[in-house]
C-alpha atoms as a PDB file:
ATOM      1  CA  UNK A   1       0.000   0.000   0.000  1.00  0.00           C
ATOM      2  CA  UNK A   2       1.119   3.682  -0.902  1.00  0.00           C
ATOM      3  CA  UNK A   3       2.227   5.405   1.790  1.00  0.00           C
ATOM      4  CA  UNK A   4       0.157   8.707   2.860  1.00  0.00           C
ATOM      5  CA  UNK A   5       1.120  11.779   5.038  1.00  0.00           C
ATOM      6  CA  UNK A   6      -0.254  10.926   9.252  1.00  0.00           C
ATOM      7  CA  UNK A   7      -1.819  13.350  11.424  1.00  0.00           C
ATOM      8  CA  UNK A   8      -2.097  13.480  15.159  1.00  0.00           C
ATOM      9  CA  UNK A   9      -4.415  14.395  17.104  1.00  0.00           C
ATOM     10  CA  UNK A  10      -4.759  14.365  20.854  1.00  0.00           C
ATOM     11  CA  UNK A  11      -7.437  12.313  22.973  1.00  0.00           C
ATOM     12  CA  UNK A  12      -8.524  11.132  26.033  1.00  0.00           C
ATOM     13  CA  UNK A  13     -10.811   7.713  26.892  1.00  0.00           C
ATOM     14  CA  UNK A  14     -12.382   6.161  29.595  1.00  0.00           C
ATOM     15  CA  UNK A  15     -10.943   2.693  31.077  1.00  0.00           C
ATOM     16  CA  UNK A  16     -13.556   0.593  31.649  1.00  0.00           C
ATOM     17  CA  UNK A  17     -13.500   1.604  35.121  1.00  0.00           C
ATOM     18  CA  UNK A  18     -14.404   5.010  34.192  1.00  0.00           C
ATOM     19  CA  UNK A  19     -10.694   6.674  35.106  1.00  0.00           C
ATOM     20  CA  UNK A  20      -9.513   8.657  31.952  1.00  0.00           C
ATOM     21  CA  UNK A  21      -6.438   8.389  30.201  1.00  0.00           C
ATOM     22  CA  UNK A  22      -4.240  10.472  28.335  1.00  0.00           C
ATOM     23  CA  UNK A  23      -3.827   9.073  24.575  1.00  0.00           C
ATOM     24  CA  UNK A  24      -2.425  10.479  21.027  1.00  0.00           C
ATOM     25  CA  UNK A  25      -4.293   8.919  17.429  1.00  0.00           C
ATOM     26  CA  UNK A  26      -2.442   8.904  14.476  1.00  0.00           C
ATOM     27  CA  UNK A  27      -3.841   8.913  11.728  1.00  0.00           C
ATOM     28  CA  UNK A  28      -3.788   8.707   7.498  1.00  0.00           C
ATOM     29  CA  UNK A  29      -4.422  11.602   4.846  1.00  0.00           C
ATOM     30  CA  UNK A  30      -8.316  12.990   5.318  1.00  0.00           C
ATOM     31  CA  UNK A  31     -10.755  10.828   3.429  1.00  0.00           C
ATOM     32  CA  UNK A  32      -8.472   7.783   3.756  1.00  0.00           C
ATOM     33  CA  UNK A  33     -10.900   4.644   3.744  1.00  0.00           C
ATOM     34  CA  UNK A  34      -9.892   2.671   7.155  1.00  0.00           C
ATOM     35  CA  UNK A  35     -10.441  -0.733   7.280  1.00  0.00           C
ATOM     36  CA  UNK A  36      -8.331  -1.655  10.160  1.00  0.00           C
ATOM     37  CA  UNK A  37      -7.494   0.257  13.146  1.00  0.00           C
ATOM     38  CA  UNK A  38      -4.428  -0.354  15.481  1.00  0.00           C
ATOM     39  CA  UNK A  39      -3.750   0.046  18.952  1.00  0.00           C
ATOM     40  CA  UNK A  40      -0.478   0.274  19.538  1.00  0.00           C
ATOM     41  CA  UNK A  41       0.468  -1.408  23.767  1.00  0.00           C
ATOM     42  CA  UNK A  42       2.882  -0.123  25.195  1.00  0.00           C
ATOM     43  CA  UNK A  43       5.296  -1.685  27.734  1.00  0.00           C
ATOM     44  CA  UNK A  44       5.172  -1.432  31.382  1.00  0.00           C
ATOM     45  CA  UNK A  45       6.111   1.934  32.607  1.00  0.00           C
ATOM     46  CA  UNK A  46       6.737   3.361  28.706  1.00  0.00           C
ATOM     47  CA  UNK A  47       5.532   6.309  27.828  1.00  0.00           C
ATOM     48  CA  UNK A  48       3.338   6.060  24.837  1.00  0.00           C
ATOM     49  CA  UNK A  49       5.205   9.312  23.060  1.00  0.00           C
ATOM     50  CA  UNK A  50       7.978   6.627  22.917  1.00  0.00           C
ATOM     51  CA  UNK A  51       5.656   5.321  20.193  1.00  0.00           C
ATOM     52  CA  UNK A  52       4.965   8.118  18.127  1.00  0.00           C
ATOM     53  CA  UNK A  53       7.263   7.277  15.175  1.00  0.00           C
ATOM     54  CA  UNK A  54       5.986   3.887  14.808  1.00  0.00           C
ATOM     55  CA  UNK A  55       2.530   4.983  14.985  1.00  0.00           C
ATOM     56  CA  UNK A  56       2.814   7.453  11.968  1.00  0.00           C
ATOM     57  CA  UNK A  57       4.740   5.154   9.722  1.00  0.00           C
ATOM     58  CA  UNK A  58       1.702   2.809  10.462  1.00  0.00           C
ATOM     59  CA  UNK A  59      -0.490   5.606   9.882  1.00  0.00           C
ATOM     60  CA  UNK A  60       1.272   6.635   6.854  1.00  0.00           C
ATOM     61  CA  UNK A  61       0.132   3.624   5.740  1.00  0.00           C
ATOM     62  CA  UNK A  62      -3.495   3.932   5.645  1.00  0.00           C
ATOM     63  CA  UNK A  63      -3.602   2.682   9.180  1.00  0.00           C
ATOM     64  CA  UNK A  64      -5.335   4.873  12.036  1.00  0.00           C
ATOM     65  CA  UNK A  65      -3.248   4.215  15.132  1.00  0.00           C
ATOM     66  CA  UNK A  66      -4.200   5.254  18.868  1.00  0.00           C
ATOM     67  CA  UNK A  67      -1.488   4.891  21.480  1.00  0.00           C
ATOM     68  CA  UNK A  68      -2.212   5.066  25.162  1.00  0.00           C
ATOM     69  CA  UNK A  69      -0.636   5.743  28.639  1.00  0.00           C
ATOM     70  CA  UNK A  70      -1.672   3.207  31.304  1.00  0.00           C
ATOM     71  CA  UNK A  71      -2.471   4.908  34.322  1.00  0.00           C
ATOM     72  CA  UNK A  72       0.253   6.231  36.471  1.00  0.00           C
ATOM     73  CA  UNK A  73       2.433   7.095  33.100  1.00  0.00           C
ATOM     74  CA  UNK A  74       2.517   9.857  30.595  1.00  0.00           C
ATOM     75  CA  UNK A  75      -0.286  11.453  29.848  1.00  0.00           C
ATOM     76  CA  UNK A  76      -2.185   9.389  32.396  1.00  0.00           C
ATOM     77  CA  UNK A  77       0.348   9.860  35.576  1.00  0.00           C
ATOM     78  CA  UNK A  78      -2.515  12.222  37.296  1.00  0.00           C
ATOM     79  CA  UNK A  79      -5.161   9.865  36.030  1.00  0.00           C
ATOM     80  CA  UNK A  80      -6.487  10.004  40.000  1.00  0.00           C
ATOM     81  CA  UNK A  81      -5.016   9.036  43.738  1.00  0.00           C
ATOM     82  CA  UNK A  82      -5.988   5.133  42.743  1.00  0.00           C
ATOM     83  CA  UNK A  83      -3.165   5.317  39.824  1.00  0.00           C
ATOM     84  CA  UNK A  84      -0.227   4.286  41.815  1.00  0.00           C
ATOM     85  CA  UNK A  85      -1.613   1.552  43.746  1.00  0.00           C
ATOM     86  CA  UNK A  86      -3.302  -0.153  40.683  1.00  0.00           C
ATOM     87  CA  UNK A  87      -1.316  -3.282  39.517  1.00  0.00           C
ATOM     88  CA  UNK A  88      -1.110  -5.063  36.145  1.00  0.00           C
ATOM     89  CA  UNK A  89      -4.878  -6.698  35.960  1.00  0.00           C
ATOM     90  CA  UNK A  90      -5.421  -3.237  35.862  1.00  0.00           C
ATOM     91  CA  UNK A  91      -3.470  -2.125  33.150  1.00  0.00           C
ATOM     92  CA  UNK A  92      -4.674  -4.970  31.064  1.00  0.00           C
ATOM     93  CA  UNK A  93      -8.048  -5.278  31.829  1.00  0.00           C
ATOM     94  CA  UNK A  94      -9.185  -1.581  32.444  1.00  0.00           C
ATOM     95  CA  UNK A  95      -6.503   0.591  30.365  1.00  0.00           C
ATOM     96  CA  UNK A  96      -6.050  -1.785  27.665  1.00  0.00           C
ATOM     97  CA  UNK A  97      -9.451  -2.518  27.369  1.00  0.00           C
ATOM     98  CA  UNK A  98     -10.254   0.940  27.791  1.00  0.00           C
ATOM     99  CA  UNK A  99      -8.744   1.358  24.602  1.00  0.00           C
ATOM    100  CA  UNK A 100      -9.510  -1.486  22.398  1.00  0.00           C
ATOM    101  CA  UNK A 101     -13.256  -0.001  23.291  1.00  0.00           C
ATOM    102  CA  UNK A 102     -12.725   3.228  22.331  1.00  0.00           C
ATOM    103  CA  UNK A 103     -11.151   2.195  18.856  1.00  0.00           C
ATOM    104  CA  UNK A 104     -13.915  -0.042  18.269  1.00  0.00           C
ATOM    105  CA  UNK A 105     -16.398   3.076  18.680  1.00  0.00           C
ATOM    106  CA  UNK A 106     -14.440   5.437  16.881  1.00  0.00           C
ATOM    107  CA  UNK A 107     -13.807   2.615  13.768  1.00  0.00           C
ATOM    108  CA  UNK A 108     -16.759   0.513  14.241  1.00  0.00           C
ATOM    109  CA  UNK A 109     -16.161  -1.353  11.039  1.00  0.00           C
ATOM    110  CA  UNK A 110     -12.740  -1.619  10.833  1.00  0.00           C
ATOM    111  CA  UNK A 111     -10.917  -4.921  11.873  1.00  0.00           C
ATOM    112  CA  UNK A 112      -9.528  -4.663  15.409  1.00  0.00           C
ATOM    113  CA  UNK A 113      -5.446  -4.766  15.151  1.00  0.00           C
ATOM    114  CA  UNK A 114      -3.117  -4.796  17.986  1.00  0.00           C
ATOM    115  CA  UNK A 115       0.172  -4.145  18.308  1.00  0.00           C
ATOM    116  CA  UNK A 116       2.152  -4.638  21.798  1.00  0.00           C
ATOM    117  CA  UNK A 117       5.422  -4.321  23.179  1.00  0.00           C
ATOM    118  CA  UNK A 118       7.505  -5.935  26.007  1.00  0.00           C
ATOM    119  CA  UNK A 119       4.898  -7.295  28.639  1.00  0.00           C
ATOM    120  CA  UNK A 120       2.120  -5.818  27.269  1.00  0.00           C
ATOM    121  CA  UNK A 121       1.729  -8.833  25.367  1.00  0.00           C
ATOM    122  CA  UNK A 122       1.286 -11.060  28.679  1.00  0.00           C
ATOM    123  CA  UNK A 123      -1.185  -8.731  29.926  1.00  0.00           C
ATOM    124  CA  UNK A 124      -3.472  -8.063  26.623  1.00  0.00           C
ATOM    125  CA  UNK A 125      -5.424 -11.243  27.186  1.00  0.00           C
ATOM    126  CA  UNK A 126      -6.575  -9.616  30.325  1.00  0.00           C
ATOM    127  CA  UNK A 127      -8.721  -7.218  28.288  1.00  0.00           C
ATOM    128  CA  UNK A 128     -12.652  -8.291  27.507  1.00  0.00           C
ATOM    129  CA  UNK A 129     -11.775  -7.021  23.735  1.00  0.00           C
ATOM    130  CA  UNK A 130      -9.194  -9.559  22.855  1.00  0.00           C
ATOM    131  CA  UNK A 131     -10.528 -11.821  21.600  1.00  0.00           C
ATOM    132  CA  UNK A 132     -12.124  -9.622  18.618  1.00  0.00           C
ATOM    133  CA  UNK A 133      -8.513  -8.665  17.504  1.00  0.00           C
ATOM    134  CA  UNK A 134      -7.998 -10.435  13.875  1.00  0.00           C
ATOM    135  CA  UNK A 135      -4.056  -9.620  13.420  1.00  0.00           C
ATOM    136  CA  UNK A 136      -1.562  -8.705  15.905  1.00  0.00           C
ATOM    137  CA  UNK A 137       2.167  -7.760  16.500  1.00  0.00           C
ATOM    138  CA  UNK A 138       4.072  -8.949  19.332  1.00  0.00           C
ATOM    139  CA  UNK A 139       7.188  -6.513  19.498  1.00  0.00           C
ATOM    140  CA  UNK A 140      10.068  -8.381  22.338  1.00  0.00           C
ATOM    141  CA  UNK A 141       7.481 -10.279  24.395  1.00  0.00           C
ATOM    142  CA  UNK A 142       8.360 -11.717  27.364  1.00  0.00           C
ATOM    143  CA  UNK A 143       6.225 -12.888  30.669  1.00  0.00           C
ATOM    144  CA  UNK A 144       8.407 -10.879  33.187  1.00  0.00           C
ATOM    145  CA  UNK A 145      10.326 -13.831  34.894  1.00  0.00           C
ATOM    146  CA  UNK A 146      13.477 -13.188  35.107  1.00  0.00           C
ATOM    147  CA  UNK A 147      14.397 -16.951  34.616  1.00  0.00           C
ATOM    148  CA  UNK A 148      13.740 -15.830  30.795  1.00  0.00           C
ATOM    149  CA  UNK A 149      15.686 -13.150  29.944  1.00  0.00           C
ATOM    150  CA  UNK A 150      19.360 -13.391  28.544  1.00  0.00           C
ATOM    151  CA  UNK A 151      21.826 -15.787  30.265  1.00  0.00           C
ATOM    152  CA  UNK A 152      24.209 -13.079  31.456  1.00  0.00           C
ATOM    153  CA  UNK A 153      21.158 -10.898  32.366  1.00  0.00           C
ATOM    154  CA  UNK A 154      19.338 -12.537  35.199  1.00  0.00           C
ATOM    155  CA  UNK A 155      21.063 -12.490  37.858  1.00  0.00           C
ATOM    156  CA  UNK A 156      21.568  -8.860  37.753  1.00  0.00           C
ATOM    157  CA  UNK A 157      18.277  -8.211  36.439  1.00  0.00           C
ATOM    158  CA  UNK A 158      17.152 -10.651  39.238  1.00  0.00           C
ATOM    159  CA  UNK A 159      18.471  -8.129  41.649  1.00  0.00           C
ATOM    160  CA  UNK A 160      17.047  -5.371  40.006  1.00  0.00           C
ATOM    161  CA  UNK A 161      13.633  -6.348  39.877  1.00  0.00           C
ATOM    162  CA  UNK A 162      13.356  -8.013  43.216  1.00  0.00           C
ATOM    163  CA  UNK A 163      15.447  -6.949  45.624  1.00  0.00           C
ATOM    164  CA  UNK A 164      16.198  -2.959  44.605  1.00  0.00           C
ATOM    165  CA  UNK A 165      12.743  -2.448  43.177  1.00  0.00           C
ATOM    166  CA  UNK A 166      10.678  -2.912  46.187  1.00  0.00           C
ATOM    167  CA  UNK A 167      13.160  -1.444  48.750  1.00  0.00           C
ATOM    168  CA  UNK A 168      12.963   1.366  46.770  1.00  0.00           C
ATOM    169  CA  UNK A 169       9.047   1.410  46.226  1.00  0.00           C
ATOM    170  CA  UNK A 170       8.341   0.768  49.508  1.00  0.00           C
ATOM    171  CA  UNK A 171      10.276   4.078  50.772  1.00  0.00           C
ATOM    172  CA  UNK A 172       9.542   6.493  47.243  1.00  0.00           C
ATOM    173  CA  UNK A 173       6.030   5.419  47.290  1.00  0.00           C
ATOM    174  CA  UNK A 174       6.775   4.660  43.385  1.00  0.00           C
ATOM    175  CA  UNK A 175       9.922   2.962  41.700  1.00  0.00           C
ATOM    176  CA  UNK A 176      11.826   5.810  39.586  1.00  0.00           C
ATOM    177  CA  UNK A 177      13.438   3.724  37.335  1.00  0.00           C
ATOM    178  CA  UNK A 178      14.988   6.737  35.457  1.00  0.00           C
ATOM    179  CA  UNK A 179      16.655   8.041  38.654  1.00  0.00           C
ATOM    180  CA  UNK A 180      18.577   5.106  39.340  1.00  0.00           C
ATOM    181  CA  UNK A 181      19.546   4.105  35.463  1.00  0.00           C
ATOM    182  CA  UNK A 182      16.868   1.766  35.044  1.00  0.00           C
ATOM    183  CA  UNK A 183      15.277   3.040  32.249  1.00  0.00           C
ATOM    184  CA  UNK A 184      11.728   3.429  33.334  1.00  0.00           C
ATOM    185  CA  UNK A 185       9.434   4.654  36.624  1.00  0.00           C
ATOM    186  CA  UNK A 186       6.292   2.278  37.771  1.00  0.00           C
ATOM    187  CA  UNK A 187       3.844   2.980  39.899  1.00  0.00           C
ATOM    188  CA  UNK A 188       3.343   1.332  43.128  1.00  0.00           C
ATOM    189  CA  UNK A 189       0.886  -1.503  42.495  1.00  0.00           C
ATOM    190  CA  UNK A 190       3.234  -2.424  39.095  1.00  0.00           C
ATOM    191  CA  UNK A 191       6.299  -2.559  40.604  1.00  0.00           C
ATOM    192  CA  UNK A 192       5.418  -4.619  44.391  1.00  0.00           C
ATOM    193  CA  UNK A 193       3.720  -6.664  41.698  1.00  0.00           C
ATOM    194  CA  UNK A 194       6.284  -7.372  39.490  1.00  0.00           C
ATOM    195  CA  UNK A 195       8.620  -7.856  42.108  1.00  0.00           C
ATOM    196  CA  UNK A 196       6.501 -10.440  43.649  1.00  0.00           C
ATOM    197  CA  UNK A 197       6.278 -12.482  40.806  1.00  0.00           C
ATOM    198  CA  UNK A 198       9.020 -15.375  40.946  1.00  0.00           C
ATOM    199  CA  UNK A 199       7.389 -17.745  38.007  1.00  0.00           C
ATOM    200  CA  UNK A 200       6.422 -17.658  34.219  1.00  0.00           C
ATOM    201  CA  UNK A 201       3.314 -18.866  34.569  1.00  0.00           C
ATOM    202  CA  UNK A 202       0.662 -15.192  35.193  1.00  0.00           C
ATOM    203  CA  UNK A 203      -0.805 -14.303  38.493  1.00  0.00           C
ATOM    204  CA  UNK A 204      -3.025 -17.095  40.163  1.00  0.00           C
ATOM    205  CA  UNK A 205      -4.548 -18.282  43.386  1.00  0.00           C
ATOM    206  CA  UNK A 206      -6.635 -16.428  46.475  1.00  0.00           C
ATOM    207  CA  UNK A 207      -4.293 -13.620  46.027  1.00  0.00           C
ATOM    208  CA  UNK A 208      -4.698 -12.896  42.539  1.00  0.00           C
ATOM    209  CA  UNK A 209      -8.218 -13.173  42.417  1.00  0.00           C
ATOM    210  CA  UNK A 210      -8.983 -10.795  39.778  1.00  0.00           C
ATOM    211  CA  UNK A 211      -6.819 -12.560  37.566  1.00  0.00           C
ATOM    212  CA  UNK A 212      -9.103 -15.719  37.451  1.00  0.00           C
ATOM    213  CA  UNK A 213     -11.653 -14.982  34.917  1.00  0.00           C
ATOM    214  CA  UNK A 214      -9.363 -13.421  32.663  1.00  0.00           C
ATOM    215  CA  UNK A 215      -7.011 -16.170  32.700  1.00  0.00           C
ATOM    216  CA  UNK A 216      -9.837 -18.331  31.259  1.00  0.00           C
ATOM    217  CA  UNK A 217     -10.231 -15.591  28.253  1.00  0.00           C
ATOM    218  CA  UNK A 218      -6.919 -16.234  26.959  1.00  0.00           C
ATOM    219  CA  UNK A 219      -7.616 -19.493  24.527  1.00  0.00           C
ATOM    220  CA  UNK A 220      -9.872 -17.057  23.061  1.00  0.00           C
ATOM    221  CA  UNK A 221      -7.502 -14.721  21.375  1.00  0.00           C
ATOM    222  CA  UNK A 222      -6.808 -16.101  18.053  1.00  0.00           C
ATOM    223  CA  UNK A 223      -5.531 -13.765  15.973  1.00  0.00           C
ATOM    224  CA  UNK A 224      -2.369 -14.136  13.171  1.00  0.00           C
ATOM    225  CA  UNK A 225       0.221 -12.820  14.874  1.00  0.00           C
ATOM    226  CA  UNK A 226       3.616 -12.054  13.938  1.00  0.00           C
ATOM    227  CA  UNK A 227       6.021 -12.321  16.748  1.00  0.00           C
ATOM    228  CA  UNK A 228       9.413 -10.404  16.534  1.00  0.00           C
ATOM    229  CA  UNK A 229      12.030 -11.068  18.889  1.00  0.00           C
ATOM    230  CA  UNK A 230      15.662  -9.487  18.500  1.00  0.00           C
ATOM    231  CA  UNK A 231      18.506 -12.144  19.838  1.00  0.00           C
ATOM    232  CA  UNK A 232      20.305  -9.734  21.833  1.00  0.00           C
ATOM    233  CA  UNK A 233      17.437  -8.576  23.579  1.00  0.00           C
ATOM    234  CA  UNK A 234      18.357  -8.965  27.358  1.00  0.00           C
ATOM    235  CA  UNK A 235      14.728  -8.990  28.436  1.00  0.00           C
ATOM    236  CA  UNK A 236      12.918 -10.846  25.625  1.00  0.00           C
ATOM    237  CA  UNK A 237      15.240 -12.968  23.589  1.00  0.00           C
ATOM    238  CA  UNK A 238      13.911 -15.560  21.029  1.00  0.00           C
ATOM    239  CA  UNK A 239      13.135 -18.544  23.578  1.00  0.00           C
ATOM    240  CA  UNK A 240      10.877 -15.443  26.193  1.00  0.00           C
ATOM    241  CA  UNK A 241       9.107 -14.768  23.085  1.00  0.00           C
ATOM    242  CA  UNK A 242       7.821 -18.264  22.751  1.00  0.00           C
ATOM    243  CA  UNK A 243       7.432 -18.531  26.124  1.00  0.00           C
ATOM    244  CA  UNK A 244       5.137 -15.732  26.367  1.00  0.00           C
ATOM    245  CA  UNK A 245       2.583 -17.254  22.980  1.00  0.00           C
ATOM    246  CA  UNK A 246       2.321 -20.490  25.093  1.00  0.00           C
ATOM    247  CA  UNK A 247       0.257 -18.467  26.831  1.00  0.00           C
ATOM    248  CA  UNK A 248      -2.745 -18.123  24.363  1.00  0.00           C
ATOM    249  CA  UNK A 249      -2.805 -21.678  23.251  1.00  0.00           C
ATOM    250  CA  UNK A 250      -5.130 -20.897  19.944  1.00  0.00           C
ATOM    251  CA  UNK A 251      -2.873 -18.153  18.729  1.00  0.00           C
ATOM    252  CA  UNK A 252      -1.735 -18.273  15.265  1.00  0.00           C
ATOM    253  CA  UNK A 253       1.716 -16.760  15.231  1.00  0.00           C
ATOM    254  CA  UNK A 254       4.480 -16.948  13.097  1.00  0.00           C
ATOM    255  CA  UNK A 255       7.960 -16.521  14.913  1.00  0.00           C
ATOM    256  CA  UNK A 256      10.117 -13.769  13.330  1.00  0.00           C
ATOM    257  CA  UNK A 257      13.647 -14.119  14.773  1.00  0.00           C
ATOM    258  CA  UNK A 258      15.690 -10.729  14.016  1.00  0.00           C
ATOM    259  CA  UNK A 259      19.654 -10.602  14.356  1.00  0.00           C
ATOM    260  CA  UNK A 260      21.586  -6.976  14.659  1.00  0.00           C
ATOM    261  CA  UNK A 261      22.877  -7.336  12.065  1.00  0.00           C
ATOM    262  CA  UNK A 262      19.426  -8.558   9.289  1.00  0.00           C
ATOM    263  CA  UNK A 263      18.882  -4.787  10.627  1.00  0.00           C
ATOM    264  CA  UNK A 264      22.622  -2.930   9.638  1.00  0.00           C
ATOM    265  CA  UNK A 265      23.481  -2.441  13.263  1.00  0.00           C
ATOM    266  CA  UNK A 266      25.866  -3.417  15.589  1.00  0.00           C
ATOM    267  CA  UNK A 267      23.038  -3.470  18.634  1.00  0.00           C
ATOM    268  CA  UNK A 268      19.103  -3.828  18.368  1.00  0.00           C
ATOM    269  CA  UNK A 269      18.221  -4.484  21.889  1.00  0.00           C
ATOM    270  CA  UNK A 270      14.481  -4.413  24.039  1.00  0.00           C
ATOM    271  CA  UNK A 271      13.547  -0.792  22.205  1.00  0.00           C
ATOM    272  CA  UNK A 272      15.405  -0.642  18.671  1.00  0.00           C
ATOM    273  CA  UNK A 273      12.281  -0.614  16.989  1.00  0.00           C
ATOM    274  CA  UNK A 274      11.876   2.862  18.639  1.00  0.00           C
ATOM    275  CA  UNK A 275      14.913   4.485  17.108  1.00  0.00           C
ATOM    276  CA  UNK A 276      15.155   6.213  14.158  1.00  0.00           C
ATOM    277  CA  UNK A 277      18.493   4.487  13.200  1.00  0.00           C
ATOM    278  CA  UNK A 278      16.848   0.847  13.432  1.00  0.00           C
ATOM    279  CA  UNK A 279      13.337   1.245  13.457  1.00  0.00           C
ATOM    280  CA  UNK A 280      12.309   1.683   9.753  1.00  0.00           C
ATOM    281  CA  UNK A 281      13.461  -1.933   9.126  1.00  0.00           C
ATOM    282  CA  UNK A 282      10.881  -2.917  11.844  1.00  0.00           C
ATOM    283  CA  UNK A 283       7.855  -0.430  10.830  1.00  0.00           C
ATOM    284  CA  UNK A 284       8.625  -1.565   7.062  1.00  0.00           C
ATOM    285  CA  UNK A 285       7.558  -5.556   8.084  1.00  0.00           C
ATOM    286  CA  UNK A 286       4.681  -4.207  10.742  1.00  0.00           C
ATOM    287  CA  UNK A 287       3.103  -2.121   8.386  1.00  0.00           C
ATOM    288  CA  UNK A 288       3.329  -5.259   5.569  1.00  0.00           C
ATOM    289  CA  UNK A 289       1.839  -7.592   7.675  1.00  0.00           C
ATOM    290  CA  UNK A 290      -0.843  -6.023   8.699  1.00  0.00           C
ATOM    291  CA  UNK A 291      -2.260  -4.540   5.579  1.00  0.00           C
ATOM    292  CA  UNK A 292      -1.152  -7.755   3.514  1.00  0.00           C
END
């Protein structure tokens, strides 16, 4: 498909909770006939203006896009005093949900397309939606155990994640990742969370009891789904990527393995599909796939 000039255009949604978030649509040339429409998932505790280039290549494509902040990040960081003690079912099934709704009503008869990145994939069962999305992208998915990123990785990542993380939280109030070189800030519920979790398998028992009925949603997602992992991703190399699809047992997904150098660099890494310098190579085979 011919590519088009993108627009943006600022919004804000309802979760299905009722808080609001902060979002940004991008979208093709006026009078452009859409008959998909993506929602682009961002991973935990990334800003969705991290997105923005990705979103108007996709756009420039034909493709209306809508990315989102989950609550407690970007444009949704004041989304109410609840925001920092909400944890992942939350992200997934309120926020992410949130959003796949309002696509739907803004596009009501376009296909429903999804892309995610990181752990967003683990976490987009969780919302009611899902299972109405036809074609997705998984972008580095992983499940968040630490057993599954890189070899040289986990232990240090290990201590990262569950030992610093909710020290830290517990006397911030929040984990500010970017203050102490680890890339990104959580909120409270995200990161005790995260740092509780010592197993691939997501949330389950008396303690996660929220996560129960969602958990039984997830054989219903069956959408063609290409899954891109880059092999020297620390968090989500090849083997976390499959990991994470044995999650969603009817998923149809074809495994797209990338290598530094398939792109022309020396380095890829978890967010290389971000940058300018390596991204085009990975908006070029997003934008194929899902307008093939």
């Amino acid at each position: 498909m011919a590519e088009a000039p993108a627009r943006e255009a600022a919004a804000r949604f309802r979760g299905l909770d009722g808080t609001e978030l902060g979002a940004l649509w991008s979208l093709p040339a006026a009078g452009h006939p859409a008959d998909r429409v993506v929602v682009i998932a961002g991973g935990a505790g990334i800003a969705a203006a991290y997105y923005r280039n990705l979103a108007a290549a996709l756009a420039r494509h034909g493709l209306p896009v809508l990315t989102f902040d989950y609550r407690g990040v970007g444009r949704s960081r004041t989304a109410g005093p609840d925001a920092l003690s909400a944890g992942v079912f939350t992200w997934g099934h309120d926020d992410l949900g949130g959003a796949l709704a309002h696509a739907r009503a803004r596009h009501p008869d376009a296909e429903l397309t999804v892309v995610t990145h990181s752990f967003a994939a683990a976490i987009l069962g969780a919302a009611p939606d899902a299972e109405r999305i036809t074609r997705a992208v998984f972008l580095a998915p992983h499940t968040g155990y630490w057993g599954d990123y890189a070899k040289r990785w986990r232990v240090p990542l290990y201590l990262a994640w569950h030992v610093v993380m909710p020290l830290v939280t517990r006397g911030v109030g929040h984990f500010p990742g970017r203050r102490l070189g680890l890339g990104i800030d959580l909120p409270r519920g995200v990161a005790l969370e995260w740092a509780g979790r010592r197993q691939r398998a997501l949330p389950a028992g008396a303690r996660y009891r929220a996560w129960q009925d969602a958990l039984t949603r997830y054989d219903r997602v069956a959408a063609e789904t290409l899954v891109m992992a880059v092999t020297d991703d620390a968090f989500a190399p090849p083997a976390a990527a499959r990991h994470l699809v044995a999650l969603y047992p009817n998923l149809r997904a074809r495994f797209s393995d990338v290598t530094p150098s398939a792109v022309g660099a020396r380095r890829v890494g978890h967010i290389g599909f971000l940058r300018r310098s390596t991204g085009p190579y990975f908006w070029r085979r997003i934008a194929a796939w899902i307008t093939r």
